[in-house]
N, C-alpha and C. Protein backbone atom coordinates (compact mmCIF):
# COMPACT_ATOMS: atom_id res chain seq x y z
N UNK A 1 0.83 -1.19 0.00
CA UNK A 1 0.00 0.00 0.00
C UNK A 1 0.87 1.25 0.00
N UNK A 2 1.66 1.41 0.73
CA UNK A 2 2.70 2.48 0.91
C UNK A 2 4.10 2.07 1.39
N UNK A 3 5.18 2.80 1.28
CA UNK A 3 6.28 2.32 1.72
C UNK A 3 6.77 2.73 3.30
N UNK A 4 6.55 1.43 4.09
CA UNK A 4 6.64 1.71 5.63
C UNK A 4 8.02 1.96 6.18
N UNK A 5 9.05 1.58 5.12
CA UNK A 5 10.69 1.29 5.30
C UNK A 5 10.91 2.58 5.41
N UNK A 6 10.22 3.56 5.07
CA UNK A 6 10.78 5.23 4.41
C UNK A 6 11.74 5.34 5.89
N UNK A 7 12.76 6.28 5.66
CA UNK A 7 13.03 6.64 7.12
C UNK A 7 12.35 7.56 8.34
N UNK A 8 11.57 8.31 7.17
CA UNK A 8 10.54 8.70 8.36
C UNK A 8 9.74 8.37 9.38
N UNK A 9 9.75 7.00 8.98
CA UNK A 9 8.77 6.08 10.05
C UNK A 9 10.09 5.83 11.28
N UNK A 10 11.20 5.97 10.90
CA UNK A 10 12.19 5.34 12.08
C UNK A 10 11.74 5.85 13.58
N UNK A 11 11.97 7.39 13.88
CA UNK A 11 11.40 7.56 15.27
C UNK A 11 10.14 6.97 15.72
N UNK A 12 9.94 6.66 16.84
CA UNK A 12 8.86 5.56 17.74
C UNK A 12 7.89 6.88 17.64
N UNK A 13 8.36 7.97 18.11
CA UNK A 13 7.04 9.35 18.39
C UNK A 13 6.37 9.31 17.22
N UNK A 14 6.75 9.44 15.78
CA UNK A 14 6.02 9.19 14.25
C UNK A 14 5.20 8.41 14.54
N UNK A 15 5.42 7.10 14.72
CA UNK A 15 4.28 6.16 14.48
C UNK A 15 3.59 5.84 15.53
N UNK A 16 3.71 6.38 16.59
CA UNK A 16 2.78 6.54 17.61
C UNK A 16 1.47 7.88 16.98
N UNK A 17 2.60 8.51 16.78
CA UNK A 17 1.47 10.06 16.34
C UNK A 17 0.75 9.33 15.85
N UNK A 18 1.01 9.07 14.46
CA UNK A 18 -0.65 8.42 13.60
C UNK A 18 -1.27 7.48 13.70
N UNK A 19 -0.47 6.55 15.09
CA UNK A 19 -1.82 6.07 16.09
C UNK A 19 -2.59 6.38 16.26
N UNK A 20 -1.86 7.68 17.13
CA UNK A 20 -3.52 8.41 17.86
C UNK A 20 -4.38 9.14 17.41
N UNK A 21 -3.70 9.59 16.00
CA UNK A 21 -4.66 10.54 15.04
C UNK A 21 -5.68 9.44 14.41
N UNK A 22 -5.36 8.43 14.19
CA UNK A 22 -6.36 7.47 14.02
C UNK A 22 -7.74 6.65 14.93
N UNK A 23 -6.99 7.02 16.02
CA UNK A 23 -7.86 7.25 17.56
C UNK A 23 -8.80 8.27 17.49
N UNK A 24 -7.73 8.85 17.32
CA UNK A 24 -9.20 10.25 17.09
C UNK A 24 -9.99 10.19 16.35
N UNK A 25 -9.58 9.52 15.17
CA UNK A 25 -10.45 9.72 13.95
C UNK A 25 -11.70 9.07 14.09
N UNK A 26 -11.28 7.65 15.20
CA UNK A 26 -12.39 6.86 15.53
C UNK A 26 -13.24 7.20 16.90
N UNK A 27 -12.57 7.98 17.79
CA UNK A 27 -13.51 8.89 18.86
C UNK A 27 -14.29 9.35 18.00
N UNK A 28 -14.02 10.36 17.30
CA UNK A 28 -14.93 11.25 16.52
C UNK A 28 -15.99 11.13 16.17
N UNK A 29 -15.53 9.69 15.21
CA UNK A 29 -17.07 9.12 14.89
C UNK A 29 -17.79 8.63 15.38
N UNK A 30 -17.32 8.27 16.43
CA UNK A 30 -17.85 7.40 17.74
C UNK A 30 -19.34 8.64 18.56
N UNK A 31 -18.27 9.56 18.30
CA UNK A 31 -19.54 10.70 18.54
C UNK A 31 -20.50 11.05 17.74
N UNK A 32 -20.29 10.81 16.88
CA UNK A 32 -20.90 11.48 15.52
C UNK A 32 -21.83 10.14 15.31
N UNK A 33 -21.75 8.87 15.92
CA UNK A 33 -22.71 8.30 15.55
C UNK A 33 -22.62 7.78 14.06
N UNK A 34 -21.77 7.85 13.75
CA UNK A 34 -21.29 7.15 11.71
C UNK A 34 -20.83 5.34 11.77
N UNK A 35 -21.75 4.50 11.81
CA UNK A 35 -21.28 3.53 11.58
C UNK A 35 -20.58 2.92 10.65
N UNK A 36 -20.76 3.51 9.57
CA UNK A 36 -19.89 3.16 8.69
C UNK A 36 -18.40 3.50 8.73
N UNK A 37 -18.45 4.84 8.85
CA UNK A 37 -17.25 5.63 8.79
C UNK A 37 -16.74 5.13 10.46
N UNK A 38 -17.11 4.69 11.71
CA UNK A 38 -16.48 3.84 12.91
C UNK A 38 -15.60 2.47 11.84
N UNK A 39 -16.63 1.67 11.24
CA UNK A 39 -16.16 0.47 10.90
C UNK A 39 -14.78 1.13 10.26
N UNK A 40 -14.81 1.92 9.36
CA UNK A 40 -13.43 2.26 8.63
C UNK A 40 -11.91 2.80 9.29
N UNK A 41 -12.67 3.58 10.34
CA UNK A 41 -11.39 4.09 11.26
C UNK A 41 -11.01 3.08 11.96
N UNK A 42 -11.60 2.06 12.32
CA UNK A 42 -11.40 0.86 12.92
C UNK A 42 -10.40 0.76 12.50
N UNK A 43 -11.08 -0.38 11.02
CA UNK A 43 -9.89 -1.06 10.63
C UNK A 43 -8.26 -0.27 10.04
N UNK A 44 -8.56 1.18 9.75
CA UNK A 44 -7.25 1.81 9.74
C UNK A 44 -6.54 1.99 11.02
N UNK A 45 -7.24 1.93 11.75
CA UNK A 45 -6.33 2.04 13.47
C UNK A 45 -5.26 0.62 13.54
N UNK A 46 -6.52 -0.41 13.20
CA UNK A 46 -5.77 -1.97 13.70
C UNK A 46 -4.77 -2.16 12.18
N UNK A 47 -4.98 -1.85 10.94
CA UNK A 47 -3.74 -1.65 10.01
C UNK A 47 -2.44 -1.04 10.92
N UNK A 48 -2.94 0.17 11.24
CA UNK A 48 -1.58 1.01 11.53
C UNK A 48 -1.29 0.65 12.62
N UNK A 49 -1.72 0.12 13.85
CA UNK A 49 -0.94 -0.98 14.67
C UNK A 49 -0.21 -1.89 14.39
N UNK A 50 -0.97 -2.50 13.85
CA UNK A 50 -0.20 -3.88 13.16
C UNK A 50 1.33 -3.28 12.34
N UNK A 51 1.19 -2.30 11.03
CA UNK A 51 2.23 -2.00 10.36
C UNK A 51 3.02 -1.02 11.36
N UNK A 52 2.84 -0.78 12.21
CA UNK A 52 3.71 0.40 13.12
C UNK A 52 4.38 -0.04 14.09
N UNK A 53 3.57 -0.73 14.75
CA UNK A 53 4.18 -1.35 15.98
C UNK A 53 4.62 -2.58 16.41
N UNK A 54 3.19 -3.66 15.55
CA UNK A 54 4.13 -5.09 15.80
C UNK A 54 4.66 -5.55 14.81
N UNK A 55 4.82 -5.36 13.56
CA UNK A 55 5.51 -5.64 12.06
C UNK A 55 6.96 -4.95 12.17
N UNK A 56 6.52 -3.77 12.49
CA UNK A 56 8.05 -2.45 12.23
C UNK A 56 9.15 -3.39 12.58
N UNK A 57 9.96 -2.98 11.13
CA UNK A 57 11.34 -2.85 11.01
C UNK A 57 12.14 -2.20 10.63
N UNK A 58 12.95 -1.38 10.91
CA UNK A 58 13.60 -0.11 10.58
C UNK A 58 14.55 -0.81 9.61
N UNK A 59 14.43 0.09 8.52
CA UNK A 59 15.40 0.37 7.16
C UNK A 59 16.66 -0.06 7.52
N UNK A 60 17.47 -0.27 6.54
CA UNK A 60 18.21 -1.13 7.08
C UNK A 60 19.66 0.14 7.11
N UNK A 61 19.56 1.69 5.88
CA UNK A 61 19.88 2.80 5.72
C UNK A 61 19.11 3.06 6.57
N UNK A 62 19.46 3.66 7.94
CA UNK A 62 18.74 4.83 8.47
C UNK A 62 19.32 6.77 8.42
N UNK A 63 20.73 6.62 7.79
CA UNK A 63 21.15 7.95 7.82
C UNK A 63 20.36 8.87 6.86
N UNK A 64 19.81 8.33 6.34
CA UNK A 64 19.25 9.04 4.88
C UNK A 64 19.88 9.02 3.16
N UNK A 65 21.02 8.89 3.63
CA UNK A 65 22.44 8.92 2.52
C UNK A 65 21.93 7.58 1.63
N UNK A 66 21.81 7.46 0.17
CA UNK A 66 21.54 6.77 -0.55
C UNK A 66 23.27 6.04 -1.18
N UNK A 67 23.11 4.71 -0.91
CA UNK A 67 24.40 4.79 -2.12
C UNK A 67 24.28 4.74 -3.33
């Protein structure tokens, strides 16, 4: 779907952030009463767990420097 290796994902604070923005996304709707749009933030929350936190593997280049 996207490339998770980028080095931007390396710091732990990054992929925590769009944890919780995904948290939110699903509070939100949670308020808002959108079942559909709950079911969807769902499953993007438990994606980006899964690819963030228990999958992650940091690049194997982390300086940035390409050879």
């Amino acid at each position: 779907m996207f490339d998770n290796k980028h080095p931007w994902f390396v710091p732990l604070y990054r992929r925590v952030l769009i944890i919780a923005v995904c948290f939110l996304w699903l509070v939100v709707e949670s308020i808002a009463n959108q079942p559909f749009w709950q079911i969807i933030s769902f499953a993007v929350l438990i994606y980006a767990i899964w690819t963030f936190l228990y999958t992650y593997e940091p690049p194997e280049n982390t300086s940035g420097k390409q050879d």
